[in-house]
Protein backbone atom coordinates (compact mmCIF):
# COMPACT_ATOMS: atom_id res chain seq x y z
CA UNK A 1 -26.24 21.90 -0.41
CA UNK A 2 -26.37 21.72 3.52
CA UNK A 3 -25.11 19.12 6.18
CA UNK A 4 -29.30 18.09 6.23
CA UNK A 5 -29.14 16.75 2.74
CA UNK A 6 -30.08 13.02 2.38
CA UNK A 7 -29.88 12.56 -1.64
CA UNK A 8 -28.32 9.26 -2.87
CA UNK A 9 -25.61 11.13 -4.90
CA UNK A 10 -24.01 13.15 -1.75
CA UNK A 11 -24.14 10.18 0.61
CA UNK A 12 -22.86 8.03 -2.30
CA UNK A 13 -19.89 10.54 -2.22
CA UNK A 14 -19.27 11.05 1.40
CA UNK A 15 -18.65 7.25 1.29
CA UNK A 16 -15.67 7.99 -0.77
CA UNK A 17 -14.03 9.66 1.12
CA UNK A 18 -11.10 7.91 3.10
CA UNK A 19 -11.52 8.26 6.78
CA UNK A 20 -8.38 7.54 9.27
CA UNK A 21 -8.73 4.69 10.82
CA UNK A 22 -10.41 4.55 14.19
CA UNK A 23 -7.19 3.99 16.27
CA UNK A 24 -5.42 6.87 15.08
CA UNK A 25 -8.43 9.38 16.45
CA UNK A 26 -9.15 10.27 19.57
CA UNK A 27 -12.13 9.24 21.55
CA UNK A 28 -14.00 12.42 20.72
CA UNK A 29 -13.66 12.16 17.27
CA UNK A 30 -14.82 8.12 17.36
CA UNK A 31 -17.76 9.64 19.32
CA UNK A 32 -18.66 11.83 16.54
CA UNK A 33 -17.80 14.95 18.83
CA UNK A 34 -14.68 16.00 16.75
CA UNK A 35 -14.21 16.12 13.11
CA UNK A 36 -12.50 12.58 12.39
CA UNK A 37 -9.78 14.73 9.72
CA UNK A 38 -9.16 18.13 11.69
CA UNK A 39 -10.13 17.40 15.33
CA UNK A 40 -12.45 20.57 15.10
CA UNK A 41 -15.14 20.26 18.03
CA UNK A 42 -18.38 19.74 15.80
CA UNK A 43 -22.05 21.49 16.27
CA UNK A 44 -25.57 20.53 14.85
CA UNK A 45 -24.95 22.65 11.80
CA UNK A 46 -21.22 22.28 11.15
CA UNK A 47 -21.74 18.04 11.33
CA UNK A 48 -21.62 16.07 8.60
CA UNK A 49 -22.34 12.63 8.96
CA UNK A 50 -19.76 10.27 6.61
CA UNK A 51 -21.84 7.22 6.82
CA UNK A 52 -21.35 3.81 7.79
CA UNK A 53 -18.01 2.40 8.30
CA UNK A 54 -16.48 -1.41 8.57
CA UNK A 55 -13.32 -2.35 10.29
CA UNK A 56 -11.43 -4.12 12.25
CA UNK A 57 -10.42 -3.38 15.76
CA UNK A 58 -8.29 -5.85 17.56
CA UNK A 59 -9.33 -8.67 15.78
CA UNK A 60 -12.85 -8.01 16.07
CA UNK A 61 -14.94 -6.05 13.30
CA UNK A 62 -16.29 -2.82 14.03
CA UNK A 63 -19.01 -0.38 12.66
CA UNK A 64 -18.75 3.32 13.54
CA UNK A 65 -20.36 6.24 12.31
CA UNK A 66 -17.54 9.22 11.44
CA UNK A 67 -18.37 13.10 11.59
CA UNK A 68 -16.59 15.62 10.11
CA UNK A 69 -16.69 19.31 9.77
CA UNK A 70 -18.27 20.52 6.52
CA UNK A 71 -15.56 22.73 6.06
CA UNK A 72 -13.29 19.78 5.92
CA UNK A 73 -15.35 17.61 2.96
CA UNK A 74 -13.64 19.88 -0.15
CA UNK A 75 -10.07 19.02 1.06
CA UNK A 76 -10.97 15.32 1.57
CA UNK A 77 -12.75 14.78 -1.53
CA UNK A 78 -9.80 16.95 -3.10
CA UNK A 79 -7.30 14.35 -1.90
CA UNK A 80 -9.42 11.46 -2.78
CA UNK A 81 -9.34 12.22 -6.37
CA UNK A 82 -6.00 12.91 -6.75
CA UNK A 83 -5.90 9.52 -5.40
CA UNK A 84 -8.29 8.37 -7.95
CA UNK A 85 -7.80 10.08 -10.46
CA UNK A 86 -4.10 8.71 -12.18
CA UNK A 87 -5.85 5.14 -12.62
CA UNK A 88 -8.72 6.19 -14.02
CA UNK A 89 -8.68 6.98 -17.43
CA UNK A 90 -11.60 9.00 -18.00
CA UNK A 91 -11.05 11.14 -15.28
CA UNK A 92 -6.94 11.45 -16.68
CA UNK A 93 -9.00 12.60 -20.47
CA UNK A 94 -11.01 16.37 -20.66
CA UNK A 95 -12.85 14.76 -22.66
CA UNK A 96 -14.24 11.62 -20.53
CA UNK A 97 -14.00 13.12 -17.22
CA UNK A 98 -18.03 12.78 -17.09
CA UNK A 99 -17.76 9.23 -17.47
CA UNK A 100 -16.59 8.23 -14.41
CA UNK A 101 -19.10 8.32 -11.27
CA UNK A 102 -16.46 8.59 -8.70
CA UNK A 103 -14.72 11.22 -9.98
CA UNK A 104 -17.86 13.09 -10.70
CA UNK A 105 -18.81 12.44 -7.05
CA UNK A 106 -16.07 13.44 -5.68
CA UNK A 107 -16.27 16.30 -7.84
CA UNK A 108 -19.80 17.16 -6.85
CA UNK A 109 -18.38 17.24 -2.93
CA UNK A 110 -15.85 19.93 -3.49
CA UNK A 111 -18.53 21.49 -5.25
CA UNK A 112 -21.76 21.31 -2.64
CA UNK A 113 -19.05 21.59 0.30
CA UNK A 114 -17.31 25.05 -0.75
């Protein structure tokens, strides 16, 4: 899949993954010019848009929009499931690892992002 695609499943996914937090980047990358995990300059076809986001910024919430480079989604989704995955028991079981729609999301990232 490209950086263009839209589909509930992939954007469902991106959302997974677990951005630093807006103080610890540098302007460029809260701009959306720099990949928010790598600090990679980012171009129209190397952007991938992460989705909304919700925090709080000195005491005051605050919604930003995080890029990254597409290059950089495997190794984020990557370390989100092994984050994920030793609580989860059906993604800890061969068996039951379908069962579980994060996992397979995250899954599906590594996969459409390779």
């Amino acid at each position: 899949m490209g950086e263009t695609t839209t589909s509930t499943h992939v954007l469902g996914g991106l959302a997974l993954l677990d951005v630093p937090a807006p103080d610890r980047l540098t302007d460029q990358q809260r701009a959306g010019a720099r990949c928010v995990f790598s600090g990679i300059p980012l171009t129209t076809t190397g952007a991938v848009d992460l989705g909304r986001r919700d925090t709080v910024r000195a005491g005051q919430p605050v919604t930003w929009y995080p890029r990254a480079h597409r290059g950089e989604i495997p190794r984020a989704a990557l370390a989100a499931l092994y984050a994920h995955a030793p609580g989860c028991e059906p993604c800890r079981d061969e068996t039951t690892i379908d069962d579980c729609p994060t996992g397979a999301a995250l899954r599906r990232l590594m996969r459409d992002y390779r």
